[in-house]
N, C-alpha and C. Protein backbone atom coordinates (compact mmCIF):
# COMPACT_ATOMS: atom_id res chain seq x y z
N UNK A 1 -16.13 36.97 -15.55
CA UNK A 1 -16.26 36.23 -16.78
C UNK A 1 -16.52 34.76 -16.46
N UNK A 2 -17.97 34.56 -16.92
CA UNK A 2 -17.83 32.55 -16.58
C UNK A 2 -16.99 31.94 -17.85
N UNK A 3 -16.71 30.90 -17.17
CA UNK A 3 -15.80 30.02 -18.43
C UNK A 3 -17.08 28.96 -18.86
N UNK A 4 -17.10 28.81 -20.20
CA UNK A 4 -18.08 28.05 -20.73
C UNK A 4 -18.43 26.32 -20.25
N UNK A 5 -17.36 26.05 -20.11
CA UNK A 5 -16.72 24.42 -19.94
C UNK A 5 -17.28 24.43 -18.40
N UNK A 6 -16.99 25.45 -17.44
CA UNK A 6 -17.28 24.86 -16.23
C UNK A 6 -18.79 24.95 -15.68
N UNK A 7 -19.51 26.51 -16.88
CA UNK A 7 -21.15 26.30 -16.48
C UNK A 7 -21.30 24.31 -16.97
N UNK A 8 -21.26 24.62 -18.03
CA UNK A 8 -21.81 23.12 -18.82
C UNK A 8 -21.52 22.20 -18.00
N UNK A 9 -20.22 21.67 -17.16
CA UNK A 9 -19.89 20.78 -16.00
C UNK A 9 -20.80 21.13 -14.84
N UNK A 10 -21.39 22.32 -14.61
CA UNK A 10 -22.63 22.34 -13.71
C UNK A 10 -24.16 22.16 -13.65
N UNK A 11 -24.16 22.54 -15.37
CA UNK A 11 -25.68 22.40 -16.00
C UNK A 11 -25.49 20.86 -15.25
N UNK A 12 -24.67 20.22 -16.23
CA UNK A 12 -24.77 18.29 -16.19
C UNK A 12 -25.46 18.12 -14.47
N UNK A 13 -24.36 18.56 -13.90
CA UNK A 13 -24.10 18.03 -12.50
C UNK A 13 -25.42 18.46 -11.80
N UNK A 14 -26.04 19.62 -12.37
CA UNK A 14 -27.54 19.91 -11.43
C UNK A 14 -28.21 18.70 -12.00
N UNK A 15 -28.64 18.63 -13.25
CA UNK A 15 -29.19 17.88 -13.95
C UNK A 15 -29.05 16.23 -13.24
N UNK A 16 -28.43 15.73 -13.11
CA UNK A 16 -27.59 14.33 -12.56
C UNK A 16 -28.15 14.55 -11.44
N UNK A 17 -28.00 15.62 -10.56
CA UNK A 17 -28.53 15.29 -9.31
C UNK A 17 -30.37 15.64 -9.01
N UNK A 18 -30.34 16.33 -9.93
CA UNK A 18 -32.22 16.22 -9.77
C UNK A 18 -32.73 15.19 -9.94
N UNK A 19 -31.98 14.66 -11.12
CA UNK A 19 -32.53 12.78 -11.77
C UNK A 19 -32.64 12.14 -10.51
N UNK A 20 -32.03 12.03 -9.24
CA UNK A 20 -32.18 11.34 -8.19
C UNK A 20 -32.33 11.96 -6.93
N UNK A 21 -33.25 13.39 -7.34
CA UNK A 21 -33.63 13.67 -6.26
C UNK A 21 -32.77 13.98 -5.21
N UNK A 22 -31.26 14.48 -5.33
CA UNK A 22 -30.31 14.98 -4.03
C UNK A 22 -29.75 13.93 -3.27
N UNK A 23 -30.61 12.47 -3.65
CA UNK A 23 -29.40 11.35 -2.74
C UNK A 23 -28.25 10.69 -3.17
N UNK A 24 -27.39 11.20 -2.52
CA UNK A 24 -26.04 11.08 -2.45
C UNK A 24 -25.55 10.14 -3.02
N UNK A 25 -26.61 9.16 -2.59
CA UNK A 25 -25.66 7.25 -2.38
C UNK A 25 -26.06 6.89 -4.22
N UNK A 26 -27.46 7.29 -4.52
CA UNK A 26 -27.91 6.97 -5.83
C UNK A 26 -27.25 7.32 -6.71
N UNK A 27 -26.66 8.48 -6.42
CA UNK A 27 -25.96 9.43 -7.30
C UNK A 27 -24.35 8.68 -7.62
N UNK A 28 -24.46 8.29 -6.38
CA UNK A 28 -22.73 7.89 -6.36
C UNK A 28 -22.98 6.31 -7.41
N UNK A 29 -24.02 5.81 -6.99
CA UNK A 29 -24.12 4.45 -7.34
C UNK A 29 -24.12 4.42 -9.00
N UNK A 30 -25.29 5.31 -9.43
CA UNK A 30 -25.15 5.84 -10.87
C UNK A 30 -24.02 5.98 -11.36
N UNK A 31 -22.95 7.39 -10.56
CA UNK A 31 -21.46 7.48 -11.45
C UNK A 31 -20.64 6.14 -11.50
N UNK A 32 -21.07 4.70 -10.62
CA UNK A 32 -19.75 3.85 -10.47
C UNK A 32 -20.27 2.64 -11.48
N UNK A 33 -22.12 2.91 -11.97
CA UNK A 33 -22.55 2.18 -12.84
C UNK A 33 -22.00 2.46 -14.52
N UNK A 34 -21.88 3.68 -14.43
CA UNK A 34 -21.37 4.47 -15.77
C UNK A 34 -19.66 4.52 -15.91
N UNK A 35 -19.10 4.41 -14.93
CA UNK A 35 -17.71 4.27 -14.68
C UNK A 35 -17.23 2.72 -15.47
N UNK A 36 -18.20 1.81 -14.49
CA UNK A 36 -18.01 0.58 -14.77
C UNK A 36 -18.27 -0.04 -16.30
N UNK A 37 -19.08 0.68 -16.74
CA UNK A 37 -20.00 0.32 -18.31
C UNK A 37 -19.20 1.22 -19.66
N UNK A 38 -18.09 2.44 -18.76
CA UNK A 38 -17.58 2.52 -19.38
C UNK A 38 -16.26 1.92 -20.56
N UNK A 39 -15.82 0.85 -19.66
CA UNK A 39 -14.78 -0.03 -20.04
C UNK A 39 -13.31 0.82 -19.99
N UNK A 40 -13.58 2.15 -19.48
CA UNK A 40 -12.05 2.57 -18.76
C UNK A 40 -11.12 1.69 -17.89
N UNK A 41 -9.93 1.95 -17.82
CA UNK A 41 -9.46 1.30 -16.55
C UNK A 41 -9.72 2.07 -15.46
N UNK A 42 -9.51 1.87 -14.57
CA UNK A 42 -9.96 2.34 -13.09
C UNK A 42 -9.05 2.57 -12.81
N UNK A 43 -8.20 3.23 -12.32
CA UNK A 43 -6.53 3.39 -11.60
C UNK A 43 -6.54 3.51 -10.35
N UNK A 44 -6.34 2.98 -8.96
CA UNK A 44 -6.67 3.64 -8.07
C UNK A 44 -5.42 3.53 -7.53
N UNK A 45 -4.52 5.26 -6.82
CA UNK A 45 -3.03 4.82 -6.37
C UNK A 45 -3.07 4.95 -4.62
N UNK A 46 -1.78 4.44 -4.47
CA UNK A 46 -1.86 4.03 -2.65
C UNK A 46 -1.30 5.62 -2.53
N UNK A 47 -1.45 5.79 -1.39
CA UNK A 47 -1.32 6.82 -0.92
C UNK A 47 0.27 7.29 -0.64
N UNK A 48 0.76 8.51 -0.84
CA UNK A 48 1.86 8.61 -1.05
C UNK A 48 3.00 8.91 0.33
N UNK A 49 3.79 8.56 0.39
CA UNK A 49 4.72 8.39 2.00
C UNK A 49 4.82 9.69 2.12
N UNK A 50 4.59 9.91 3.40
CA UNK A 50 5.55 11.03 3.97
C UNK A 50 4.79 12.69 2.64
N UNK A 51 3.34 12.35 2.76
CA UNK A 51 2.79 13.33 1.27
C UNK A 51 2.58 14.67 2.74
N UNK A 52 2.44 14.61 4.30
CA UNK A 52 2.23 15.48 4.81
C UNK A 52 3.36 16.43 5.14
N UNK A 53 3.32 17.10 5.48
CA UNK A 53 4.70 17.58 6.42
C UNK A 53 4.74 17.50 7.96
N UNK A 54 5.49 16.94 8.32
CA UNK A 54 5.87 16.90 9.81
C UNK A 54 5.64 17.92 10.86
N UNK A 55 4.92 17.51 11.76
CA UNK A 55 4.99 19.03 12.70
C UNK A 55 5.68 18.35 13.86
N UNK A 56 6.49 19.64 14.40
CA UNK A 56 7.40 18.84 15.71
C UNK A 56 6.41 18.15 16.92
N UNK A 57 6.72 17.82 17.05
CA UNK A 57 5.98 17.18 18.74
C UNK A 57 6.09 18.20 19.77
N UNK A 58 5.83 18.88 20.76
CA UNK A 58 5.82 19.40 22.12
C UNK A 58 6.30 18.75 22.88
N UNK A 59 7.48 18.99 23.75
CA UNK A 59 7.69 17.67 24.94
C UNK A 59 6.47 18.12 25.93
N UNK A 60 7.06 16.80 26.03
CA UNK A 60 6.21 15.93 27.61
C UNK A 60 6.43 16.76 28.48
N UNK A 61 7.49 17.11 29.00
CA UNK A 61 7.57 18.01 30.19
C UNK A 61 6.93 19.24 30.41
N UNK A 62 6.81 19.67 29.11
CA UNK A 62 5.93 21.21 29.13
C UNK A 62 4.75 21.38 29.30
N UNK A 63 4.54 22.34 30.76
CA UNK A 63 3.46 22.39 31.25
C UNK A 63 2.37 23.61 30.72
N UNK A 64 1.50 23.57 30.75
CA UNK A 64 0.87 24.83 30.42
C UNK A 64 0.62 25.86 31.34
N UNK A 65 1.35 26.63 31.56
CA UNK A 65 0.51 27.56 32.81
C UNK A 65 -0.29 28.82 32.70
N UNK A 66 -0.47 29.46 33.62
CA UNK A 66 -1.13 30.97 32.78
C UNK A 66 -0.72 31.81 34.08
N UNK A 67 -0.63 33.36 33.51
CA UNK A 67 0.10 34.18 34.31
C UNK A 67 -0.98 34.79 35.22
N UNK A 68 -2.54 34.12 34.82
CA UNK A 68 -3.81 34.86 35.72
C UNK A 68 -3.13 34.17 36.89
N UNK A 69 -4.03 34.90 38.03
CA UNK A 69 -4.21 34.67 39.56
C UNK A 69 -5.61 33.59 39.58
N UNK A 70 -4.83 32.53 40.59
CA UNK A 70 -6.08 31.63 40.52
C UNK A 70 -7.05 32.02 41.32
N UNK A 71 -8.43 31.64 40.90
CA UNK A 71 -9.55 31.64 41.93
C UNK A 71 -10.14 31.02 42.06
N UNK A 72 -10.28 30.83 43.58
CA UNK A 72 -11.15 29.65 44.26
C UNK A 72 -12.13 29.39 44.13
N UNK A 73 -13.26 28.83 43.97
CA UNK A 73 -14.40 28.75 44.12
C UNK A 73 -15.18 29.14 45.18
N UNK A 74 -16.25 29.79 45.02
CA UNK A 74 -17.25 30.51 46.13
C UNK A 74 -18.10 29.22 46.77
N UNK A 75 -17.69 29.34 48.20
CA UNK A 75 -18.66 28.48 48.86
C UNK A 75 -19.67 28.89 49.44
């Protein structure tokens, strides 16, 4: 089942990007011209502490080894 709201958010969005031909930067430049002309506020928030989760560290001491048999190189 498509949802109506999200074709129409794609019609736009093909549409928007054909107007400039697939470049990125034009495209972007366009949304921050229309952003700006909108007279919204802009909100932009700092990034939030500690938003990852921690992964432990590995000590230092731990070596990697492997249980193959080494081999020398053929001279």
């Amino acid at each position: 089942m498509k949802d109506p709201i999200v074709e129409e958010v794609r019609k736009h969005r093909m549409e928007h990007t054909q107007k400039f031909g697939g470049d990125l930067a034009a495209i972007c430049a366009d949304l921050r011209t229309i952003q700006t002309v909108s007279g919204h506020e802009v909100v932009r928030l700092s990034p939030k502490r500690g938003g990852r989760a921690e992964v432990p560290k590995r000590s230092a001491k731990r070596k990697l080894t492997s249980n193959l048999p080494s081999v020398e190189p053929a001279t």
